[in-house]
C-alpha atoms as a PDB file:
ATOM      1  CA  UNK A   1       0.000   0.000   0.000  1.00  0.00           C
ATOM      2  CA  UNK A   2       3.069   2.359   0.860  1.00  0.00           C
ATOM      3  CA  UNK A   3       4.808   1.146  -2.358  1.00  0.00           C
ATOM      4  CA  UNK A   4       1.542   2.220  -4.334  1.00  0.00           C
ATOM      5  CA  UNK A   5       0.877   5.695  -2.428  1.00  0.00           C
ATOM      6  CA  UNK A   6       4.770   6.287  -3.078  1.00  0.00           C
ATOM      7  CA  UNK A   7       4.447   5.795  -6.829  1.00  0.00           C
ATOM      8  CA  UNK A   8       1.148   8.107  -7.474  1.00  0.00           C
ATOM      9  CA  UNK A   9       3.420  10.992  -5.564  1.00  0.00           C
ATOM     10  CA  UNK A  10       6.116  10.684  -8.429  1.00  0.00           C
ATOM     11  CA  UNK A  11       3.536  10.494 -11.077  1.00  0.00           C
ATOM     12  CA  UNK A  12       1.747  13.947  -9.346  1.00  0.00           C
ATOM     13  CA  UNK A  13       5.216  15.381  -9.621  1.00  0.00           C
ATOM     14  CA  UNK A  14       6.228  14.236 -12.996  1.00  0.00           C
ATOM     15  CA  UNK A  15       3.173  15.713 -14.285  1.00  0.00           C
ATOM     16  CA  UNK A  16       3.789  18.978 -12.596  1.00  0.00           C
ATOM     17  CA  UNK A  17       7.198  19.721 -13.830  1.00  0.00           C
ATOM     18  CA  UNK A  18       5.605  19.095 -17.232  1.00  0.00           C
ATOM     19  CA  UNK A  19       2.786  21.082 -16.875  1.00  0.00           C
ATOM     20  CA  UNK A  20       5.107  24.067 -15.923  1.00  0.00           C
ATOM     21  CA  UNK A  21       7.153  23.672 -18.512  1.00  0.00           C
ATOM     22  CA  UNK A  22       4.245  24.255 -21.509  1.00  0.00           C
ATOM     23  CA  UNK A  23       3.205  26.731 -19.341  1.00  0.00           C
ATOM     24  CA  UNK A  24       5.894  28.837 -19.584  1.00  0.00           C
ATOM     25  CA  UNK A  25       6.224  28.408 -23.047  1.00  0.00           C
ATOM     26  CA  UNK A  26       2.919  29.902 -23.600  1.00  0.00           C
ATOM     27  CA  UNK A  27       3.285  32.643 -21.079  1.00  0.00           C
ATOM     28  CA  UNK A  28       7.007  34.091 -21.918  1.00  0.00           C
ATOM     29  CA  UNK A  29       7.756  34.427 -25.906  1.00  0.00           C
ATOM     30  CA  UNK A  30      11.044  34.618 -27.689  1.00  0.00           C
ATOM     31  CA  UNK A  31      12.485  37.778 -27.135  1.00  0.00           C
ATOM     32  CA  UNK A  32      14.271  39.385 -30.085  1.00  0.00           C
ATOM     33  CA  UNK A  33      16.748  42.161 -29.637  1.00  0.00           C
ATOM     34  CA  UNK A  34      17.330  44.929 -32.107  1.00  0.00           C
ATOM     35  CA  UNK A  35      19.569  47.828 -31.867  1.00  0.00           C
ATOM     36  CA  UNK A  36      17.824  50.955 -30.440  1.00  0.00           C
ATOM     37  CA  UNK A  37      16.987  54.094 -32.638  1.00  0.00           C
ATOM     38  CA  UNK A  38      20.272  56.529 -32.857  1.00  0.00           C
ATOM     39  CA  UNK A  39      19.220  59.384 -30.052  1.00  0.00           C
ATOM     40  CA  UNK A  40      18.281  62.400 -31.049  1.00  0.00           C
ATOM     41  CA  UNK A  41      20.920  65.329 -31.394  1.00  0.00           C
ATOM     42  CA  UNK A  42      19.297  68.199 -28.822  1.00  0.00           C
ATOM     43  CA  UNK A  43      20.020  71.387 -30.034  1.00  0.00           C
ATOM     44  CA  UNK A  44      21.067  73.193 -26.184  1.00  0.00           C
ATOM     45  CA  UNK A  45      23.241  75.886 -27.575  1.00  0.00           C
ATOM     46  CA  UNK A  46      26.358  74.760 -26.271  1.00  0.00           C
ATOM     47  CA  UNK A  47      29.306  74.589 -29.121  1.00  0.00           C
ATOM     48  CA  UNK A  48      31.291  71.855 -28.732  1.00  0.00           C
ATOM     49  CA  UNK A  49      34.984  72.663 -27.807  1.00  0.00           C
ATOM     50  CA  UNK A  50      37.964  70.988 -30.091  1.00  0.00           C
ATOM     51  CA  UNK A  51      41.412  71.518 -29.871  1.00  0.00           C
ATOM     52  CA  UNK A  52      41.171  72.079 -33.610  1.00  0.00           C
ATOM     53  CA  UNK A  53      40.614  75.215 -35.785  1.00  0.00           C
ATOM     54  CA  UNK A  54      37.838  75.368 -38.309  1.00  0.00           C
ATOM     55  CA  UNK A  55      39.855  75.876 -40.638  1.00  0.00           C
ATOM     56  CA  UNK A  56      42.883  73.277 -40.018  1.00  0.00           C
ATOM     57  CA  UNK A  57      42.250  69.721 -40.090  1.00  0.00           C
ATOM     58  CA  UNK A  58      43.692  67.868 -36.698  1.00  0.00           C
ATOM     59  CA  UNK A  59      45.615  64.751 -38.138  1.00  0.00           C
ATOM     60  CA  UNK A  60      47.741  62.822 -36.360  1.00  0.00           C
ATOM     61  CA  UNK A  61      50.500  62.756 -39.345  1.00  0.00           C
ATOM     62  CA  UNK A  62      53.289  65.310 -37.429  1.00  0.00           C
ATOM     63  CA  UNK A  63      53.359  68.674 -39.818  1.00  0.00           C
ATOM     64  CA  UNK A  64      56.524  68.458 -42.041  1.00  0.00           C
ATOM     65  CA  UNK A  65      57.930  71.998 -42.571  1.00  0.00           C
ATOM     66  CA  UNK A  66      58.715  73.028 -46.102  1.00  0.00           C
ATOM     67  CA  UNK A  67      62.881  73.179 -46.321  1.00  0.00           C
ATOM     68  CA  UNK A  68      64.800  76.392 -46.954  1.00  0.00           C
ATOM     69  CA  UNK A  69      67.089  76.451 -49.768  1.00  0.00           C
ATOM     70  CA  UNK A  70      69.594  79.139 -49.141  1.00  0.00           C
ATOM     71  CA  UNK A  71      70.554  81.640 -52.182  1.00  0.00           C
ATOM     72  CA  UNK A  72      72.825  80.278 -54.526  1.00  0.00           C
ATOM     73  CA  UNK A  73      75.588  83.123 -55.242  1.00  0.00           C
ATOM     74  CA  UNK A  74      78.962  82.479 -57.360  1.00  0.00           C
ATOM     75  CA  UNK A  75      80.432  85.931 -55.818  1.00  0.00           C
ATOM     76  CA  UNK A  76      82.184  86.201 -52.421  1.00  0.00           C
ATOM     77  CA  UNK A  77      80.449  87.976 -49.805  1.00  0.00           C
ATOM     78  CA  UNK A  78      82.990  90.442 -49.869  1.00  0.00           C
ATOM     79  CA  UNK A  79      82.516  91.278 -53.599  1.00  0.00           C
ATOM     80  CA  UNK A  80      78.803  91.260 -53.455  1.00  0.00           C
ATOM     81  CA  UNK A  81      78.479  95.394 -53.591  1.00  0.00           C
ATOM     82  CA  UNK A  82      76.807  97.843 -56.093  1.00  0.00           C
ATOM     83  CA  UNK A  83      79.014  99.291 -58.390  1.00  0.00           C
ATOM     84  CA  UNK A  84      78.634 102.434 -56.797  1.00  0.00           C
ATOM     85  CA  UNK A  85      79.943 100.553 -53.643  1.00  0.00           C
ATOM     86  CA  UNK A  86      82.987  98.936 -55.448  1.00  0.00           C
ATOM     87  CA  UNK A  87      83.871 102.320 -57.452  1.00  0.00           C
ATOM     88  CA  UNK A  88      84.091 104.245 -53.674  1.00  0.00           C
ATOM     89  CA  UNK A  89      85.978 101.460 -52.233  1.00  0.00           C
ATOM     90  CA  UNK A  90      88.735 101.410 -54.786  1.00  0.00           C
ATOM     91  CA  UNK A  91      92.661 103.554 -53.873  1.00  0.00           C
ATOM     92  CA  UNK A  92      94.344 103.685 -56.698  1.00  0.00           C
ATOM     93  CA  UNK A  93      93.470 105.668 -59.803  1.00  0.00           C
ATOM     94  CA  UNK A  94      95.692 105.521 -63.101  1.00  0.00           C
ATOM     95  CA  UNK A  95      95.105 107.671 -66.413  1.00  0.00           C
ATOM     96  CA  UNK A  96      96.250 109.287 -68.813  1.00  0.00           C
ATOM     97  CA  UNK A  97      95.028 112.497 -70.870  1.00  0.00           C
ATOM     98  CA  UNK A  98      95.618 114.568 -74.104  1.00  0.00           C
ATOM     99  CA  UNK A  99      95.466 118.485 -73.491  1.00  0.00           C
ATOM    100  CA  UNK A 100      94.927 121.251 -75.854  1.00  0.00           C
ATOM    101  CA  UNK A 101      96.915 123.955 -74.970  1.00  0.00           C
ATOM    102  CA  UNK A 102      96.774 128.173 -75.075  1.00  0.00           C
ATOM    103  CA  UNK A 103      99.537 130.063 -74.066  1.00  0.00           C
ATOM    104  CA  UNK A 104      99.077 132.766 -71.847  1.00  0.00           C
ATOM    105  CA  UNK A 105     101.468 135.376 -73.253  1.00  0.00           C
ATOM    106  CA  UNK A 106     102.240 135.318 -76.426  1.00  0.00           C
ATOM    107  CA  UNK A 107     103.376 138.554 -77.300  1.00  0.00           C
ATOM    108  CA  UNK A 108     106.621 140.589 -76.071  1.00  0.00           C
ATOM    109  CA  UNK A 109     108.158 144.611 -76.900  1.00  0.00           C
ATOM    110  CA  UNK A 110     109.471 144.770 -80.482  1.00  0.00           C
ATOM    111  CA  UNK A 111     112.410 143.834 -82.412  1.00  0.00           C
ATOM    112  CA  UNK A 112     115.650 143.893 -80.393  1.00  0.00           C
ATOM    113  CA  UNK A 113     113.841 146.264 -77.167  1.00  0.00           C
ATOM    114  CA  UNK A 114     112.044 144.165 -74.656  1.00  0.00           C
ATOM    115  CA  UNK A 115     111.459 141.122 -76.801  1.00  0.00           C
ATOM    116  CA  UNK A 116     112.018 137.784 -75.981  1.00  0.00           C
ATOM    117  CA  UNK A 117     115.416 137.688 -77.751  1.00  0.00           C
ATOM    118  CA  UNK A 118     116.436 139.351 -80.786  1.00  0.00           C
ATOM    119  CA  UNK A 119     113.720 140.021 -83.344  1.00  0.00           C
ATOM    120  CA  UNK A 120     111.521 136.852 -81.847  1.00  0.00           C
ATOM    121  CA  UNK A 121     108.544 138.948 -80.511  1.00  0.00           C
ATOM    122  CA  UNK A 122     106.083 136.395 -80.786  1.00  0.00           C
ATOM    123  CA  UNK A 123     105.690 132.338 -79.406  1.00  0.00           C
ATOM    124  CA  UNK A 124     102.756 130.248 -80.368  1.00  0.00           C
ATOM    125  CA  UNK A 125     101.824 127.006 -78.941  1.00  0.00           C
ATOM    126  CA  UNK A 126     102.730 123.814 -80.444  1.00  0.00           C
ATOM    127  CA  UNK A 127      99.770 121.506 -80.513  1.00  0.00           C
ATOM    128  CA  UNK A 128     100.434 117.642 -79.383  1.00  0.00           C
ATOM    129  CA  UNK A 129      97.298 115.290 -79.806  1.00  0.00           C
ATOM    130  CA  UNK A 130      99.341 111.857 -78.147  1.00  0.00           C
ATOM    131  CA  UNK A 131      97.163 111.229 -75.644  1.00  0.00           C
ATOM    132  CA  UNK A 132     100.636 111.122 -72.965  1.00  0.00           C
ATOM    133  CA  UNK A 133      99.860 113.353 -70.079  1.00  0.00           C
ATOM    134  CA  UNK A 134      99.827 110.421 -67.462  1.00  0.00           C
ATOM    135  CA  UNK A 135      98.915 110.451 -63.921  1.00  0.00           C
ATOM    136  CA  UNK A 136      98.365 108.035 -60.977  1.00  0.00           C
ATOM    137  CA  UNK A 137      97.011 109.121 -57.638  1.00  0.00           C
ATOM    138  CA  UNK A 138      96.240 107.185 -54.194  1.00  0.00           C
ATOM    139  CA  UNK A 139      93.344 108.390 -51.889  1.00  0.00           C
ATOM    140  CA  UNK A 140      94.176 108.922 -48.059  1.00  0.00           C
ATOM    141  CA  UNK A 141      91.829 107.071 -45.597  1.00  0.00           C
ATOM    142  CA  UNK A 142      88.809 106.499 -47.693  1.00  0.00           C
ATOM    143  CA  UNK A 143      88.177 109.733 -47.816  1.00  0.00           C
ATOM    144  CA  UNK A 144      87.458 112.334 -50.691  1.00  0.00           C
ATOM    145  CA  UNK A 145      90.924 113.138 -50.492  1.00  0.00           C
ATOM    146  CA  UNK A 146      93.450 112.000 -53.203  1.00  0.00           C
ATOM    147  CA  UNK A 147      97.482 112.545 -53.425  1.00  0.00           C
ATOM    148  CA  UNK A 148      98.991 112.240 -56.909  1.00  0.00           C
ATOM    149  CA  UNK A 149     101.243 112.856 -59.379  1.00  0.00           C
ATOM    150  CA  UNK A 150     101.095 114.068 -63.768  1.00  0.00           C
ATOM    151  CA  UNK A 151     103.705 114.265 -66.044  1.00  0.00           C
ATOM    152  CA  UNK A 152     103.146 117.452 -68.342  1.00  0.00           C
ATOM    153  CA  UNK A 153     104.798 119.275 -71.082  1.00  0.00           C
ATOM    154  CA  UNK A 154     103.947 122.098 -73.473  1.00  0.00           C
ATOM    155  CA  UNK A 155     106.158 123.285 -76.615  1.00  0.00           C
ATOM    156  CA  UNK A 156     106.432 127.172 -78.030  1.00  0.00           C
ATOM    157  CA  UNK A 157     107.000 128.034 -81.545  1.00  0.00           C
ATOM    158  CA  UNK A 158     109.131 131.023 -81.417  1.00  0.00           C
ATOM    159  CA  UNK A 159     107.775 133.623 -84.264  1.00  0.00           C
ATOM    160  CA  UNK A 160     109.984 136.869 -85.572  1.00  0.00           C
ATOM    161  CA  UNK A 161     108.949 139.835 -86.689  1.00  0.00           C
ATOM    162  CA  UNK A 162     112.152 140.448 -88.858  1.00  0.00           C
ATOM    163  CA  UNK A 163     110.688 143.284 -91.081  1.00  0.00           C
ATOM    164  CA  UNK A 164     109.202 144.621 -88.386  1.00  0.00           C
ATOM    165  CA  UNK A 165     105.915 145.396 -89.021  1.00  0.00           C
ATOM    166  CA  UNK A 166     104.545 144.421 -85.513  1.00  0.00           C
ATOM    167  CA  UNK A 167     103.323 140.812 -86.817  1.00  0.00           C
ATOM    168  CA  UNK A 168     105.572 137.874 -85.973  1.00  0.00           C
ATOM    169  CA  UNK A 169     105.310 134.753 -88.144  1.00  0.00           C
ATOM    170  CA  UNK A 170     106.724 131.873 -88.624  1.00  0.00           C
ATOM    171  CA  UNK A 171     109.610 132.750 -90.963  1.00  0.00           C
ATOM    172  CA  UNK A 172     112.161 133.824 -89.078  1.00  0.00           C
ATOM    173  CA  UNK A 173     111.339 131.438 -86.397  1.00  0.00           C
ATOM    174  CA  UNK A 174     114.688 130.041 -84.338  1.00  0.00           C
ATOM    175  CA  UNK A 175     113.052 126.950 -82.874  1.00  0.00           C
ATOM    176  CA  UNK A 176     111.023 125.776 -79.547  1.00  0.00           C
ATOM    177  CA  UNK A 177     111.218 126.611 -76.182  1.00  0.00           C
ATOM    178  CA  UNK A 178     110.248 123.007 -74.722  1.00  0.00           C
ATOM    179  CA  UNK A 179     109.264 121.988 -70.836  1.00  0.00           C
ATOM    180  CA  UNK A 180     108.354 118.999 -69.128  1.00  0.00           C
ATOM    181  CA  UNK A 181     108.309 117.045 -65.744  1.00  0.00           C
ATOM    182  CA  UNK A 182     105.902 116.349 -62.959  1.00  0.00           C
ATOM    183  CA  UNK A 183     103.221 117.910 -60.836  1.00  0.00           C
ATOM    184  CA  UNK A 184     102.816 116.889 -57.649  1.00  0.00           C
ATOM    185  CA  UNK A 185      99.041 117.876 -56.644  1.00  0.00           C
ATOM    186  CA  UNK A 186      96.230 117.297 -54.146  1.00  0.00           C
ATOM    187  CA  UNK A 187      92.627 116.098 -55.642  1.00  0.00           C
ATOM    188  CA  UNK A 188      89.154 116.198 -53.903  1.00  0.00           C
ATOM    189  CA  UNK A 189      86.605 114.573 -55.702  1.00  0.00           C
ATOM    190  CA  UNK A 190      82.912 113.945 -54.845  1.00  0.00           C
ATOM    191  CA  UNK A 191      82.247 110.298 -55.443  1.00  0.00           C
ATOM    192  CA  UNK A 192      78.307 109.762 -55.608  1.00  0.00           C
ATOM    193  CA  UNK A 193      75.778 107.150 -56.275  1.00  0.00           C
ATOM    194  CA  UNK A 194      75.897 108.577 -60.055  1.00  0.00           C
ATOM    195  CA  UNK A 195      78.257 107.998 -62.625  1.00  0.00           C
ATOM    196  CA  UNK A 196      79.707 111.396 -62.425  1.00  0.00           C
ATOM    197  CA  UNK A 197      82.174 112.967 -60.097  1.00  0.00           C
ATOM    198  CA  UNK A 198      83.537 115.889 -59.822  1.00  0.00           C
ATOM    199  CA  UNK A 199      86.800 116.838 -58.766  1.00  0.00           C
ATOM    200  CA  UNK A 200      89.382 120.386 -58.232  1.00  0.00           C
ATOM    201  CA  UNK A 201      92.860 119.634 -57.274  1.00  0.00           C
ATOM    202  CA  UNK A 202      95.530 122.283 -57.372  1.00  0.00           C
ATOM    203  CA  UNK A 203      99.755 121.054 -57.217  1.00  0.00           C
ATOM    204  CA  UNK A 204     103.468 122.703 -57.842  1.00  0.00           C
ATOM    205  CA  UNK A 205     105.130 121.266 -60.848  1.00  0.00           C
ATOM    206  CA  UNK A 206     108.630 120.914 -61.576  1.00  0.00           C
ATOM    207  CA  UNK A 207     110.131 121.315 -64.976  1.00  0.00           C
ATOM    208  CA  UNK A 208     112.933 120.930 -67.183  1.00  0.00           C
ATOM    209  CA  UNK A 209     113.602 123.585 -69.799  1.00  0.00           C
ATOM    210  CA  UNK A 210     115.600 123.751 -72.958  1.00  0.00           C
ATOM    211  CA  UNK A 211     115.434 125.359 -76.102  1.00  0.00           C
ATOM    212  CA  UNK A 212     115.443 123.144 -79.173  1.00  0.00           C
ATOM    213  CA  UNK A 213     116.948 125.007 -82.454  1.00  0.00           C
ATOM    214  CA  UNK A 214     115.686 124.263 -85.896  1.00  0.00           C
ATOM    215  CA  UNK A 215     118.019 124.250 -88.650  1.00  0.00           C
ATOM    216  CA  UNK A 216     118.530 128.287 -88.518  1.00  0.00           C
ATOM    217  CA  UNK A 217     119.003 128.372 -84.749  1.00  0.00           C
ATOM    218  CA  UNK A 218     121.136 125.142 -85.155  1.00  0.00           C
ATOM    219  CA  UNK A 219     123.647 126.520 -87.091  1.00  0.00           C
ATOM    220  CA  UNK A 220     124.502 129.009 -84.585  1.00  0.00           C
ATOM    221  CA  UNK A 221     123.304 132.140 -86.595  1.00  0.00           C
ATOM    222  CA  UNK A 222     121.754 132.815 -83.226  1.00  0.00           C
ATOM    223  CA  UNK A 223     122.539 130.594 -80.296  1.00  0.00           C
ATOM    224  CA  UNK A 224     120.229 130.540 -76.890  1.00  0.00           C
ATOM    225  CA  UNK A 225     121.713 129.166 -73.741  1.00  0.00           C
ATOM    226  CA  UNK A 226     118.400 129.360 -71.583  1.00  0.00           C
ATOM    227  CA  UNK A 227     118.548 125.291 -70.349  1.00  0.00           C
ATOM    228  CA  UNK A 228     117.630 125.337 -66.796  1.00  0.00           C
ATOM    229  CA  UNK A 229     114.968 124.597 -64.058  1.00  0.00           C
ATOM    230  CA  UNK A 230     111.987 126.207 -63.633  1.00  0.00           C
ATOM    231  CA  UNK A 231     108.409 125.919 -61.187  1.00  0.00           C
ATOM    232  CA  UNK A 232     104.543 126.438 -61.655  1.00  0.00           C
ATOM    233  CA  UNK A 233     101.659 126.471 -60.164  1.00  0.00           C
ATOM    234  CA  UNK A 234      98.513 124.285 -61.439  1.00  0.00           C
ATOM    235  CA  UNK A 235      95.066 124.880 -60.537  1.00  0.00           C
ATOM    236  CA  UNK A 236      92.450 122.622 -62.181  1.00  0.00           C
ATOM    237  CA  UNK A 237      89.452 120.335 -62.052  1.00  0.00           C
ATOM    238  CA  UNK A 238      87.533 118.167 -64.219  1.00  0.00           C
ATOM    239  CA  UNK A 239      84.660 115.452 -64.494  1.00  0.00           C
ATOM    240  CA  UNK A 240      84.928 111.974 -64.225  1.00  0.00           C
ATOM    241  CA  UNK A 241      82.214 109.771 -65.931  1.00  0.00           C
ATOM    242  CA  UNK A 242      81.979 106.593 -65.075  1.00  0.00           C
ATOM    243  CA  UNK A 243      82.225 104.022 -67.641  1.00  0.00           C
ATOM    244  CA  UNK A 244      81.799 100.260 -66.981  1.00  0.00           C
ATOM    245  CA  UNK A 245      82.591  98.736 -63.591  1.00  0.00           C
ATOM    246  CA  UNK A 246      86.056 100.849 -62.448  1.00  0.00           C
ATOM    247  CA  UNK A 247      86.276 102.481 -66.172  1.00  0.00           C
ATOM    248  CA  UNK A 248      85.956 106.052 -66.573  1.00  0.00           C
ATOM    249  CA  UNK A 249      85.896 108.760 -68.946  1.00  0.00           C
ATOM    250  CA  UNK A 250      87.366 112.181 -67.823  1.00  0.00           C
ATOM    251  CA  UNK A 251      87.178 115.886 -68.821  1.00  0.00           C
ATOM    252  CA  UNK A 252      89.673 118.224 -67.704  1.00  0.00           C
ATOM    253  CA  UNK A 253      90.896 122.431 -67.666  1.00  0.00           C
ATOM    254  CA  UNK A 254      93.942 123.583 -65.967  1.00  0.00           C
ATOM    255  CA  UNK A 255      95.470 126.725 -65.429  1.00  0.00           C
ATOM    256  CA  UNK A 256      99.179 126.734 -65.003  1.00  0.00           C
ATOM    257  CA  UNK A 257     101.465 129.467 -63.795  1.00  0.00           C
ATOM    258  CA  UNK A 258     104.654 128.995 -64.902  1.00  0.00           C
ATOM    259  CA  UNK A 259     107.902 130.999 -64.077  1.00  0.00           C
ATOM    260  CA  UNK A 260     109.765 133.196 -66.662  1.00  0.00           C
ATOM    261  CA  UNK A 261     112.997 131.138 -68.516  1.00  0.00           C
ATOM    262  CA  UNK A 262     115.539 132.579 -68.812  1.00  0.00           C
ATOM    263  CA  UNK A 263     119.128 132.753 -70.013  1.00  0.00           C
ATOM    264  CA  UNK A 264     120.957 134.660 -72.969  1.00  0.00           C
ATOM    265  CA  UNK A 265     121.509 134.888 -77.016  1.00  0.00           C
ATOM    266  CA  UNK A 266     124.314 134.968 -79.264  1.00  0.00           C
ATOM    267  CA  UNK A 267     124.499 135.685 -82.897  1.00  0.00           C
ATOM    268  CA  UNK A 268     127.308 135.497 -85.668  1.00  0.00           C
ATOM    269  CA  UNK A 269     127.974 132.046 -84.737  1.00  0.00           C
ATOM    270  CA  UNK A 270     127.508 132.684 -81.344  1.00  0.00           C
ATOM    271  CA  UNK A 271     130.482 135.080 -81.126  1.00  0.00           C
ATOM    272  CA  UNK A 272     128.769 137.455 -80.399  1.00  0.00           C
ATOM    273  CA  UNK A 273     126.300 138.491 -77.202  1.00  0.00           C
ATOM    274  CA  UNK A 274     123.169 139.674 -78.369  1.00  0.00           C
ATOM    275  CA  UNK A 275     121.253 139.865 -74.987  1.00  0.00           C
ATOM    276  CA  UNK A 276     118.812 138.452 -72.249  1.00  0.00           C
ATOM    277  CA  UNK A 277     116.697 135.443 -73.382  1.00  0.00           C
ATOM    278  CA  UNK A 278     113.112 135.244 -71.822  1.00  0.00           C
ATOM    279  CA  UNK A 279     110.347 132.996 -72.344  1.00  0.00           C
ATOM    280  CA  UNK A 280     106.804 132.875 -70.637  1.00  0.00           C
ATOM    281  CA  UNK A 281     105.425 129.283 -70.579  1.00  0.00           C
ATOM    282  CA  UNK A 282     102.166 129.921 -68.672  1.00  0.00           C
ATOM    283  CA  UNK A 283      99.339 128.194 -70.118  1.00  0.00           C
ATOM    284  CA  UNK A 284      95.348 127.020 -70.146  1.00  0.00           C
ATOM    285  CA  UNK A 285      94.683 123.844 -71.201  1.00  0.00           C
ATOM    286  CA  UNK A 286      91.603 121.175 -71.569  1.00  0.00           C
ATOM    287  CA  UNK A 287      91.404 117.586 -72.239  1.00  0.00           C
ATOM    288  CA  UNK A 288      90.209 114.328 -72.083  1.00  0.00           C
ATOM    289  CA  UNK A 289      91.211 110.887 -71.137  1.00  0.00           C
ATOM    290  CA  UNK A 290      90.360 107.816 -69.542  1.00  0.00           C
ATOM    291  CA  UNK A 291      91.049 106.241 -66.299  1.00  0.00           C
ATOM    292  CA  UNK A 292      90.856 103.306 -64.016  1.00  0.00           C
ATOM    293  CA  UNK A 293      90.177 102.295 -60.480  1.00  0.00           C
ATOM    294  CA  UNK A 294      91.512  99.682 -58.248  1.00  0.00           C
END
């Protein structure tokens, strides 16, 4: 009777469990999950805060800065100046010139009273187009200050008045009274940022006189002993242009004030003394020439 009471409890039971089992499979169904909806973007009013600009894009590739390529120059540093620069350092200055000469005084008294010897009452100047007045000069300190030194000389055609009509001329003429030698001087000249510079300069010169006989003079019909020394003062200026690069072009006046020669004549073969010998060398003269820098 137990055994049988036992068995109907485990068939109550059996049934249970199964009954609760279809009922919860009618009672809970299968439950599938989706994603939920994206939430809605509320507009509060707040701008959000980047460490980015509107206008730059943040990347995390590191910025590469663009290389600089240095200037590619063939001169030295020291040669890389203007021209005007290189022309105003420069300290030496060579050149050379041809001049165009006027005598000062070119008349003297009459025949045989006051002249400059004898009958020779007139001198004209001797024109020389060689382009041989040379010069060099050194500026002091940088400055506008130069120190040089020209060679120079001028040549007179002595002219007689033998018939004496007050007009010397070439006919009777003895020969030339020639000078030459140097002038020391002292230039200033205005270097600018133009091509042109002016410049005065003023200096002592120092020549060596003779008198050179043509074939009447040299056959001692009259002889002139009047070799010697003799000083002048120059006074002058010009304008240099420059050129290309160191290259100039130059125009140039001068006065010069030249002491009188003088010595003494014979005649008759030079036996006998005819009298005092003078000569006045003074001069204007303008040129041009070229020069150089360095």
């Amino acid at each position: 009777m137990q055994r049988i009471s036992r068995m109907m409890v485990g068939v109550v039971a059996a049934c249970g469990i199964m009954g609760g089992a279809a009922l919860a499979e009618e009672t809970d169904p299968v439950l599938n999950v989706t994603p939920p909806a994206a939430a809605p973007v509320l507009d509060t009013g707040v701008v959000p805060v980047t460490n980015a600009t509107p206008e730059v894009a943040v990347t995390n590739a590191p910025s590469v800065a663009e290389p600089i390529v240095p200037a590619v120059s063939n001169v030295p540093p020291q040669l890389a100046t203007t021209p005007a620069e290189q022309w105003n350092s420069t300290s030496w200055q060579v050149g050379t010139r041809f001049t165009e000469v006027k005598l000062q005084d070119t008349r003297r008294g009459t025949p045989n009273n006051g002249s400059y010897f004898g009958t020779i009452t007139g001198i004209t100047e001797k024109q020389d187009s060689v382009p041989d007045r040379v010069y060099a000069q050194y500026r002091l300190f940088k400055s506008p200050v130069w120190v040089g030194v020209s060679y120079d000389h001028v040549t007179a055609r002595t002219m007689d008045d033998s018939n004496g009509d007050g007009i010397p001329d070439l006919g009777g003429s003895d020969g030339d009274e020639v000078i030459n030698g140097l002038i020391p001087y002292v230039q200033a000249a205005w270097d600018n940022e133009s091509r042109l510079t002016p410049y005065v300069q003023a200096g002592l010169g120092f020549y060596h006189a003779k008198f050179a006989p043509n074939s009447w003079g040299d056959n001692h019909q009259r002889y002139v002993d009047a070799s010697g020394n003799v000083t002048g003062v120059e006074l002058a200026g010009g304008l240099s242009v420059r050129l290309y690069k160191n290259l100039s072009a130059d125009l140039f006046a001068k006065y010069m004030k030249i002491g009188n020669i003088t010595g003494d004549w014979f005649y008759n073969y030079g036996n006998n003394y005819g009298g005092p010998f003078v000569m006045t060398m003074s001069y204007v003269a303008y040129g041009a020439g070229v020069s150089y820098r360095f």
